[in-house]
N, C-alpha and C. Protein backbone atom coordinates (compact mmCIF):
# COMPACT_ATOMS: atom_id res chain seq x y z
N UNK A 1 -13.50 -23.23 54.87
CA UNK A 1 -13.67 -21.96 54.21
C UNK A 1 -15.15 -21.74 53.94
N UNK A 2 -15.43 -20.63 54.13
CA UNK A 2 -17.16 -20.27 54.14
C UNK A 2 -16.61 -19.47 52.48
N UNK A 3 -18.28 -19.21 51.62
CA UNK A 3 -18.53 -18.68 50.59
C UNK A 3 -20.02 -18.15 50.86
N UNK A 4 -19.62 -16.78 50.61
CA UNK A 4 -21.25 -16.01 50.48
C UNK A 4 -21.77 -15.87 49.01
N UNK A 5 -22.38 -14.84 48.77
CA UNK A 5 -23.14 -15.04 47.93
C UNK A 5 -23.28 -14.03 46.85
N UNK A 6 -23.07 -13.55 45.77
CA UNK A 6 -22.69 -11.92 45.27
C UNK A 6 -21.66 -12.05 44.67
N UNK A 7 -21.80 -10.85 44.19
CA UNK A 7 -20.45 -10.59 43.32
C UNK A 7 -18.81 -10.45 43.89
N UNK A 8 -18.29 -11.42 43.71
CA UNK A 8 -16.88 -11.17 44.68
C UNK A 8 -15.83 -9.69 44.60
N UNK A 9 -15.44 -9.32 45.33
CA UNK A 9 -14.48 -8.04 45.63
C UNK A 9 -13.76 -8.27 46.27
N UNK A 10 -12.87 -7.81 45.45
CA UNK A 10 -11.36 -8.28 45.40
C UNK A 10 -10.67 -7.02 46.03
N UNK A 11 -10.21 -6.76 47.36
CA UNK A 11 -9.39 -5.60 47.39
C UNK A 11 -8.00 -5.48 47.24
N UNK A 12 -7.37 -5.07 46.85
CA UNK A 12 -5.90 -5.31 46.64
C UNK A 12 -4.97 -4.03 47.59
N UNK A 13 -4.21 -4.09 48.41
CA UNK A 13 -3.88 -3.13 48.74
C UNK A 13 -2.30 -2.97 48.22
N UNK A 14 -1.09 -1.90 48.72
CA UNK A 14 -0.20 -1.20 48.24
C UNK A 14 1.02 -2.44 48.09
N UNK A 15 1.75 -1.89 48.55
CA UNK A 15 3.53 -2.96 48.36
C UNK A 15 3.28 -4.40 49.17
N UNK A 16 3.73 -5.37 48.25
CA UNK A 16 3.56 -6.50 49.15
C UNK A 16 2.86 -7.71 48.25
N UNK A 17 2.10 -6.95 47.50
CA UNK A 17 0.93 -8.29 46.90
C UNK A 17 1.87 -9.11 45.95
N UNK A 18 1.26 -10.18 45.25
CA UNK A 18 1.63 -10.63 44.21
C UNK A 18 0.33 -11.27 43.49
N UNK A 19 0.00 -11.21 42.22
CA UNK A 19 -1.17 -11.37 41.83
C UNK A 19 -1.74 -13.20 41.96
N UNK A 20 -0.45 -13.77 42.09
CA UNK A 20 -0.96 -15.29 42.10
C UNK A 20 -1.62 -15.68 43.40
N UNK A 21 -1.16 -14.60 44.09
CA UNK A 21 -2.21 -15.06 45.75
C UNK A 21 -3.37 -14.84 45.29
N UNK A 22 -4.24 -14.07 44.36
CA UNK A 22 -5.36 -14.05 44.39
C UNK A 22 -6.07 -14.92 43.45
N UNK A 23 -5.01 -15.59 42.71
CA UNK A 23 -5.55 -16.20 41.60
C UNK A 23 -6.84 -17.53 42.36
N UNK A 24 -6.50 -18.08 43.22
CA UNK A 24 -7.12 -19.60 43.88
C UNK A 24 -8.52 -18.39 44.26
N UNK A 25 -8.80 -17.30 44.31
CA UNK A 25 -9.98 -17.08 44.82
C UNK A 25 -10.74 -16.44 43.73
N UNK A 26 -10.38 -16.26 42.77
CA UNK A 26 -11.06 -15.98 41.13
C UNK A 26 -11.72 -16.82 40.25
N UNK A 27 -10.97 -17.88 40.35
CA UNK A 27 -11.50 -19.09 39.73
C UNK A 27 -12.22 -18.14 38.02
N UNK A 28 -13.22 -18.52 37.54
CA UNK A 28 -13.95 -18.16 36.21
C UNK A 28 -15.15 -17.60 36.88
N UNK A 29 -15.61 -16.80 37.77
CA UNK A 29 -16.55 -16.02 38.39
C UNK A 29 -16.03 -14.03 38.16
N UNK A 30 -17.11 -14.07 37.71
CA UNK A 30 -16.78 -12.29 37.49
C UNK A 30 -16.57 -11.72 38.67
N UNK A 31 -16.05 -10.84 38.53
CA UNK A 31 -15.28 -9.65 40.37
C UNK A 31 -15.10 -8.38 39.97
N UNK A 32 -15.50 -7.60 40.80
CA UNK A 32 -14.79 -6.56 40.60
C UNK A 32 -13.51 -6.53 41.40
N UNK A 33 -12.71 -5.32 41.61
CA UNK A 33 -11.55 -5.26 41.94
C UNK A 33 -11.52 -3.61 42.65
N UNK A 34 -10.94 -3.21 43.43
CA UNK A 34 -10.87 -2.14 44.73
C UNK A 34 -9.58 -2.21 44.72
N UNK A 35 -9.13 -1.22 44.46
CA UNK A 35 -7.23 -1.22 44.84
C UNK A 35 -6.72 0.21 44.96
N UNK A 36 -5.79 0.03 46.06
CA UNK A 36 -5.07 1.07 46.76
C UNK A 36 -3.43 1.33 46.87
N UNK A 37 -3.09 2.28 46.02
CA UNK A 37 -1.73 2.70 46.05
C UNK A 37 -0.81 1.66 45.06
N UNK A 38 0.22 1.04 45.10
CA UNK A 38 0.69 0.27 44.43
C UNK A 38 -0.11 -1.18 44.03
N UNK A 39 -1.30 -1.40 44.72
CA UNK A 39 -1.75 -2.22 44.45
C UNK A 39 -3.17 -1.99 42.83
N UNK A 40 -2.80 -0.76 42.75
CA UNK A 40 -3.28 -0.38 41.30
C UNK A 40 -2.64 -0.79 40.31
N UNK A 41 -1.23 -0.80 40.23
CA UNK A 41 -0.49 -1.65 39.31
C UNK A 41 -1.15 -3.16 39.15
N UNK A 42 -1.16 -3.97 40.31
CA UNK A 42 -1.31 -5.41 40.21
C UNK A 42 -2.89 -5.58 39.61
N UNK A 43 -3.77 -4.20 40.16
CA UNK A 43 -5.11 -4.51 39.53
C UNK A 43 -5.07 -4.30 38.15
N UNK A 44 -4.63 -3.28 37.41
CA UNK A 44 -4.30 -2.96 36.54
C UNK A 44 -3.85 -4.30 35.49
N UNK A 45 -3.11 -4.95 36.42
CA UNK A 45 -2.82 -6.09 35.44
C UNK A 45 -3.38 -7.65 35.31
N UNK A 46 -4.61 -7.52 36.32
CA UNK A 46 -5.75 -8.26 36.73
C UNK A 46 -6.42 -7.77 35.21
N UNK A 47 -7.08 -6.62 35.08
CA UNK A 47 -7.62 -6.16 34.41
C UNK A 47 -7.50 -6.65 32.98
N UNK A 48 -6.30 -6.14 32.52
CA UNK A 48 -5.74 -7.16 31.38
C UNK A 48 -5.75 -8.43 31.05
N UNK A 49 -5.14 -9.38 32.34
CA UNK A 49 -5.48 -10.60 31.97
C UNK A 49 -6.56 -11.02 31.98
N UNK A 50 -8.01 -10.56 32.75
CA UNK A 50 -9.17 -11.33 32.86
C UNK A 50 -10.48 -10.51 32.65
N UNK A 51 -9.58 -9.69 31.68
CA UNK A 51 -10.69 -8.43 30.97
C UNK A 51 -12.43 -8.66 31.35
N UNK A 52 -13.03 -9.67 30.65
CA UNK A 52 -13.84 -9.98 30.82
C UNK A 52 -14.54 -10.51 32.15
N UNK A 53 -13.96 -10.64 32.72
CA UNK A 53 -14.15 -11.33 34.15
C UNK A 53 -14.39 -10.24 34.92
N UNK A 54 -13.34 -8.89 34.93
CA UNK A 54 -13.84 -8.24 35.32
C UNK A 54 -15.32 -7.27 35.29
N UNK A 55 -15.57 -7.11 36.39
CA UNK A 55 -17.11 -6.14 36.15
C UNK A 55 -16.87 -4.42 36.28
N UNK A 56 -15.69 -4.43 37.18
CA UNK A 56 -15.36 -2.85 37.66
C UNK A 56 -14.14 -2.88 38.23
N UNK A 57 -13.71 -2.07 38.33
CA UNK A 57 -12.38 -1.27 38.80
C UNK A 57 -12.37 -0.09 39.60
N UNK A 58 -12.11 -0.12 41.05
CA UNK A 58 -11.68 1.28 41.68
C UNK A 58 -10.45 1.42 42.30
N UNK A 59 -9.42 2.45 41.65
CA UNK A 59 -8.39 2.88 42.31
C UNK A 59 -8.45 3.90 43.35
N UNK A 60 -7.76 3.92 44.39
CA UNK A 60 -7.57 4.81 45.37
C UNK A 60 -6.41 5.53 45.75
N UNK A 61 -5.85 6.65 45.34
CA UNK A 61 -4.49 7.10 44.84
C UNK A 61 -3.29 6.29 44.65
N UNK A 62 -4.23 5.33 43.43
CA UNK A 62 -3.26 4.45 42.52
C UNK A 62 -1.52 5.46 41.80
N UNK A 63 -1.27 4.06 41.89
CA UNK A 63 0.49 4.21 41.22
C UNK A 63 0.25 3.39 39.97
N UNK A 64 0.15 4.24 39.20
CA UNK A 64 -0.42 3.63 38.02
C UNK A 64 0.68 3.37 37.12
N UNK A 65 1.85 4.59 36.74
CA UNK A 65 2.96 4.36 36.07
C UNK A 65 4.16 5.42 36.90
N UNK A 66 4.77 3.87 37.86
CA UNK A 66 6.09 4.72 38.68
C UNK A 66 6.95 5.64 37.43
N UNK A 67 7.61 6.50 38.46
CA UNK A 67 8.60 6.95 37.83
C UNK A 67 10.01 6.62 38.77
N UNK A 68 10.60 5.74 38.30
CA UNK A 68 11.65 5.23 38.73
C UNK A 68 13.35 6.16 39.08
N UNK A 69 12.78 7.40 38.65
CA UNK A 69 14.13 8.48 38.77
C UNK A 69 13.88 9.19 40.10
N UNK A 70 14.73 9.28 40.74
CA UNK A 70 14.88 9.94 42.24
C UNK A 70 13.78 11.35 41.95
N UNK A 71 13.24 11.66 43.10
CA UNK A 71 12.61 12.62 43.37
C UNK A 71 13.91 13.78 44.12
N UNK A 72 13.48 15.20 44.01
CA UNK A 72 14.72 16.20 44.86
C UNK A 72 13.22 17.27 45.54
N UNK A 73 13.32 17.76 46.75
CA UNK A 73 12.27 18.54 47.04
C UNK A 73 12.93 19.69 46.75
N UNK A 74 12.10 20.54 46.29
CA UNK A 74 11.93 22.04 45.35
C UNK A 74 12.53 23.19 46.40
């Protein structure tokens, strides 16, 4: 495994993740975090747990709070 040099960025993308895959690459080093679609939830809760760790946050038409009731088109 190679390591560069900088601030690590973390991208998280939509359905699929689980936050413990990213945990082995966080270690106690500050990151920001980049997340897209459902993967705003999981950053979201990055955020919380490692408040401080984090440096920044960008969502990209994050799903921030589903709404779990069927949709009907108009």
């Amino acid at each position: 495994m190679r390591h560069g040099a900088g601030v690590p960025l973390i991208a998280v993308h939509g359905n699929g993740v689980d936050h413990r895959l990213l945990l082995a690459l966080i270690g106690s080093t500050p990151f920001a975090l980049l997340a897209n679609s459902l993967g705003g939830l999981l950053a979201r809760n990055l955020v919380a747990q490692f408040g401080d760790q984090v440096l920044g946050l960008a969502l990209i038409a994050p799903v921030v709070d589903p709404d779990a009731a069927p949709t009907t088109p108009a």
